[in-house]
Structure formats: C-alpha cells, structure tokens
C-alpha atoms as a PDB file:
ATOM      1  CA  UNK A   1      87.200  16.663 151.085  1.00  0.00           C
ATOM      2  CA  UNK A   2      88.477  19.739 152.972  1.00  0.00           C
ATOM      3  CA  UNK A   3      91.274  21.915 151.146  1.00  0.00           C
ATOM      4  CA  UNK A   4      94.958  22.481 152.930  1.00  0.00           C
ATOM      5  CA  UNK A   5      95.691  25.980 152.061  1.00  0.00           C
ATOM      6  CA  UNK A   6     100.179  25.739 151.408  1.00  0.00           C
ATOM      7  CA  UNK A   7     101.982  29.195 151.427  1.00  0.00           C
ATOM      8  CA  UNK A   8     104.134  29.442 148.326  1.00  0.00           C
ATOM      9  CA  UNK A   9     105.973  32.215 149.685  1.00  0.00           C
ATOM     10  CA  UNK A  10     105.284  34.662 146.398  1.00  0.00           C
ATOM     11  CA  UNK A  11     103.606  37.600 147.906  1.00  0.00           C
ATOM     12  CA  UNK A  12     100.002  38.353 146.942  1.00  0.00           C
ATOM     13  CA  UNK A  13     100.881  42.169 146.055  1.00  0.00           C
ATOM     14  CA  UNK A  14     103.588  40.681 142.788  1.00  0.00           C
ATOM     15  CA  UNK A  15     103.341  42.395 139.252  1.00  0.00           C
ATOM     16  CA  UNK A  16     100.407  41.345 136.815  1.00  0.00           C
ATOM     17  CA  UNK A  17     101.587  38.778 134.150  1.00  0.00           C
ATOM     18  CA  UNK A  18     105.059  37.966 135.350  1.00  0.00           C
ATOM     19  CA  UNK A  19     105.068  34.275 135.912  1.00  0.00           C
ATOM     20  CA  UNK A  20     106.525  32.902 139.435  1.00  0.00           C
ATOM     21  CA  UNK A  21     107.968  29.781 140.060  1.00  0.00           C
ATOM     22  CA  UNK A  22     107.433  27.995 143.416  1.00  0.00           C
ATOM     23  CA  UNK A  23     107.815  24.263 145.107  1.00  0.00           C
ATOM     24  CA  UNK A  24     104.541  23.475 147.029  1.00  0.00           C
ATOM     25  CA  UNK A  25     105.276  19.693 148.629  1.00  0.00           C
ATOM     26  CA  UNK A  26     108.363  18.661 146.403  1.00  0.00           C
ATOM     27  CA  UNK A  27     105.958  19.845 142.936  1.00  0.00           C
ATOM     28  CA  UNK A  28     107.282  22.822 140.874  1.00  0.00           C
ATOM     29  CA  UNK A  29     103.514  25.016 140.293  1.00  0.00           C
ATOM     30  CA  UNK A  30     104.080  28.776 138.258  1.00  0.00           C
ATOM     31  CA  UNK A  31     102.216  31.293 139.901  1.00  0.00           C
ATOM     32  CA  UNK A  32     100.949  34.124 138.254  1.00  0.00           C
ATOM     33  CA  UNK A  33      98.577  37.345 138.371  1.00  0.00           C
ATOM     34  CA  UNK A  34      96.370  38.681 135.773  1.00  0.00           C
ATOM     35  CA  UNK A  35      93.293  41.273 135.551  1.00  0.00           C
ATOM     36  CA  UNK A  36      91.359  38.690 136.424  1.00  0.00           C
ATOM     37  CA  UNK A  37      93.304  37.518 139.429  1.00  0.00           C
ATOM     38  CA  UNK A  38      96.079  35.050 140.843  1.00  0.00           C
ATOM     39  CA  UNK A  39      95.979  31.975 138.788  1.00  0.00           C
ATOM     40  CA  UNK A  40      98.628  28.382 139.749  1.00  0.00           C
ATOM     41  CA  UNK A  41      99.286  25.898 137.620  1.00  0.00           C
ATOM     42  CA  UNK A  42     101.650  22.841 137.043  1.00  0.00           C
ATOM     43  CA  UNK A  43     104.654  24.619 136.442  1.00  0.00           C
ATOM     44  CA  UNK A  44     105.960  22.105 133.291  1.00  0.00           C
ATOM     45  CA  UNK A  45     104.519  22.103 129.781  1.00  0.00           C
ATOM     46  CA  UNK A  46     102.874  18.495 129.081  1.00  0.00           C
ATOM     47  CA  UNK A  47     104.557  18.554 125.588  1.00  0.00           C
ATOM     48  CA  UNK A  48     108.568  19.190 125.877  1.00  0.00           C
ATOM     49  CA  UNK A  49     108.687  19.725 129.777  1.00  0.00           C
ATOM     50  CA  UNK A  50     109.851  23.245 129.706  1.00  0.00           C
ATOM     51  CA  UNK A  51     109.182  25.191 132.535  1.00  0.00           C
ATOM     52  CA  UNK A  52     106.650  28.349 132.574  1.00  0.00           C
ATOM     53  CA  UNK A  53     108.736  30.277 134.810  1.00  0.00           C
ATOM     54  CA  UNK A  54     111.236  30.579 132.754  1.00  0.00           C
ATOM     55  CA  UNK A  55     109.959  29.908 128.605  1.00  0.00           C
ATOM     56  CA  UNK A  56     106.245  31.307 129.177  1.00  0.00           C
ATOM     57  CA  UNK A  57     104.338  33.906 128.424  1.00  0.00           C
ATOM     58  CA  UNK A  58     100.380  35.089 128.571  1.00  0.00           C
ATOM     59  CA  UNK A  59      97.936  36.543 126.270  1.00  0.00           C
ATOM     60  CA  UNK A  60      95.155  37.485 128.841  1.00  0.00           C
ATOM     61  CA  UNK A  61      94.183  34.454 130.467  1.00  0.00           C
ATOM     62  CA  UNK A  62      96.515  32.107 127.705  1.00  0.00           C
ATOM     63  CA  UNK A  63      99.597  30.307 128.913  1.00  0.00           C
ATOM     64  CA  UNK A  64     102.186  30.015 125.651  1.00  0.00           C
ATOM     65  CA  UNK A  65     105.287  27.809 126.157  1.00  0.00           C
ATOM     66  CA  UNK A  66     108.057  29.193 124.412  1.00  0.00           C
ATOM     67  CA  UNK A  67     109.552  26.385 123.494  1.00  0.00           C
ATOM     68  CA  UNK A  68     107.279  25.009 120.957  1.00  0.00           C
ATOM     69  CA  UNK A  69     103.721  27.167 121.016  1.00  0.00           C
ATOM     70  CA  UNK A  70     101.750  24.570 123.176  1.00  0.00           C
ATOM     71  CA  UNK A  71      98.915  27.136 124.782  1.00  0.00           C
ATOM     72  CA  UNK A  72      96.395  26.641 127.905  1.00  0.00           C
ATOM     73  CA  UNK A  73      93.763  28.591 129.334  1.00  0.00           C
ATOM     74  CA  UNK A  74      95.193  29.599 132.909  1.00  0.00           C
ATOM     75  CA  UNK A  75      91.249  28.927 134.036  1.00  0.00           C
ATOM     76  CA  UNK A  76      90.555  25.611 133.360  1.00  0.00           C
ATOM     77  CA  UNK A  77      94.268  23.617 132.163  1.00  0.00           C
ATOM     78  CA  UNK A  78      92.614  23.051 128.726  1.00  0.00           C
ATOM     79  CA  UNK A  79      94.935  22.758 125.513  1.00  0.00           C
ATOM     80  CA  UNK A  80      94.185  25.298 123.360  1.00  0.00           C
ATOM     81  CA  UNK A  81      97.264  25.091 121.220  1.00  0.00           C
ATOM     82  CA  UNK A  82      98.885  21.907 120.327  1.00  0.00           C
ATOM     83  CA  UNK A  83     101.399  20.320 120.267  1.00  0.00           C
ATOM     84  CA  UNK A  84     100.702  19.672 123.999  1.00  0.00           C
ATOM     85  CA  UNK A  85      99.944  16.177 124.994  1.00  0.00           C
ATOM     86  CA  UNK A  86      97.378  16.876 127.996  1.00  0.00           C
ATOM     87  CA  UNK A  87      95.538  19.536 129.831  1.00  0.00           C
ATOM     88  CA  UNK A  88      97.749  21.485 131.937  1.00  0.00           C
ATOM     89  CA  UNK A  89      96.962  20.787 136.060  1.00  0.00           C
ATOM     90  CA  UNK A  90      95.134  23.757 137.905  1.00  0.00           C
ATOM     91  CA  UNK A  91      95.200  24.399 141.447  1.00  0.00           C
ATOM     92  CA  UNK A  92      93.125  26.799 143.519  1.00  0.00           C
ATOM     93  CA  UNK A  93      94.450  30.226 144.862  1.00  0.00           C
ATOM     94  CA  UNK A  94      94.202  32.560 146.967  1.00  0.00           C
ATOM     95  CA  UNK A  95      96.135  35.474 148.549  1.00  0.00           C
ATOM     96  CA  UNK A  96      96.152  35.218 152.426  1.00  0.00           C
ATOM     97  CA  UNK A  97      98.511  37.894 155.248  1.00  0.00           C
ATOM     98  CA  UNK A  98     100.078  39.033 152.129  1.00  0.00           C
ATOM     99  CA  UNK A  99     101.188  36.102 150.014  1.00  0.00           C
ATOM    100  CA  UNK A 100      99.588  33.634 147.810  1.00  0.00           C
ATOM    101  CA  UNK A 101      98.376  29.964 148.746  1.00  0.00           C
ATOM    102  CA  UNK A 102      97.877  27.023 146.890  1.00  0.00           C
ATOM    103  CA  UNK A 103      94.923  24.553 147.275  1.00  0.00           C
ATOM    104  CA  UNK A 104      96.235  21.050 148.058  1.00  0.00           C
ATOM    105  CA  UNK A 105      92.722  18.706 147.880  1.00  0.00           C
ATOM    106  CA  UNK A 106      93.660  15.109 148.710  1.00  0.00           C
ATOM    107  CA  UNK A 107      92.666  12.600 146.216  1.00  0.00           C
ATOM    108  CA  UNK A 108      89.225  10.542 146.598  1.00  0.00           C
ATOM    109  CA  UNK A 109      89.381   8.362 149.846  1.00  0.00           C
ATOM    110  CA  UNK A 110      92.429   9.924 151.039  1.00  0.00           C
ATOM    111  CA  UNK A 111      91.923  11.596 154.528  1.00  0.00           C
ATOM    112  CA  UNK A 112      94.008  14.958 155.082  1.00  0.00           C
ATOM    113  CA  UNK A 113      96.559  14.979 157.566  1.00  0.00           C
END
C-alpha cells in the first residue's frame, strides 16, 4: 500500500507544543510539534469528543484533554489516562516545501486513487 502525502497547510517551521487544528479529506487531525518532532493525530478525544486544538495540552510526548484528564501518548494513540474509551488514531508526518503533510494509507484492498 503506497502512502498519499495531503498538505495540511500548517507550516513545518510552527512553535513546539502548540497544538494545530487542520481538515485533511473532510477529518478534523491536531497537528503538533515537540522535541522529538511533528506528531498528527485524530483531532477529537474518544471519551467526551472535545477537540485537542482547542481543550489540550502536552506533557512531552502526552496528549491531556482538558475536559476530563483522558491522556495518550502522541507516538503510538495508546490510552494512558482513562476515562478515554479507545486509543487515539495516529497518522504519519512529515514536513515537506515548508509545511507539514499527513499520511493518508488506504485501507487493506483498497487501491489509491
């Protein structure tokens, strides 16, 4: 399965830990950089479906939703915290003629456009 690489239109030079929201093929992701790079995620808690971009924080490579403590690792989408109902969906990154990308891999048997 080959990866389509979608600009998100956040620019690859942003400020570490402030979270960015973005709509990559109708789906809200949150963007953001650490020290350890550009990290993009789905951008809704899977407990109370509050948004990152605007009730999140980070703790190094944690994701904390604001609204009722649920935490993820930014690395892998794993709960860490409850009370969140689900790992949190991942997406690869990268930063390409100055902006970051998202990673759209089409599902198992699915050919890419």
């Amino acid at each position: 399965m080959t990866t389509r690489w979608v600009p998100t239109g956040v620019p690859g030079d942003g400020a570490v830990d402030e979270i960015h929201a973005a709509t990559v093929e109708g789906d809200d992701i949150g963007l953001v950089r650490t020290a350890e790079g550009w990290f993009a995620f789905g951008d809704c808690c899977t407990h109370a479906a509050c948004a990152f971009s605007d009730h999140g924080e980070l703790d190094g490579t944690t994701l904390i939703c604001n609204c009722h403590g649920a935490e993820f690792d930014l690395r892998t989408g794993e709960v860490l915290q409850d009370p969140a109902e689900g790992p949190l969906e991942v997406l690869p990154v990268r930063c390409r003629d100055g902006q970051v990308e998202v990673g759209i891999v089409p599902p198992r048997g699915e050919n890419a456009p």
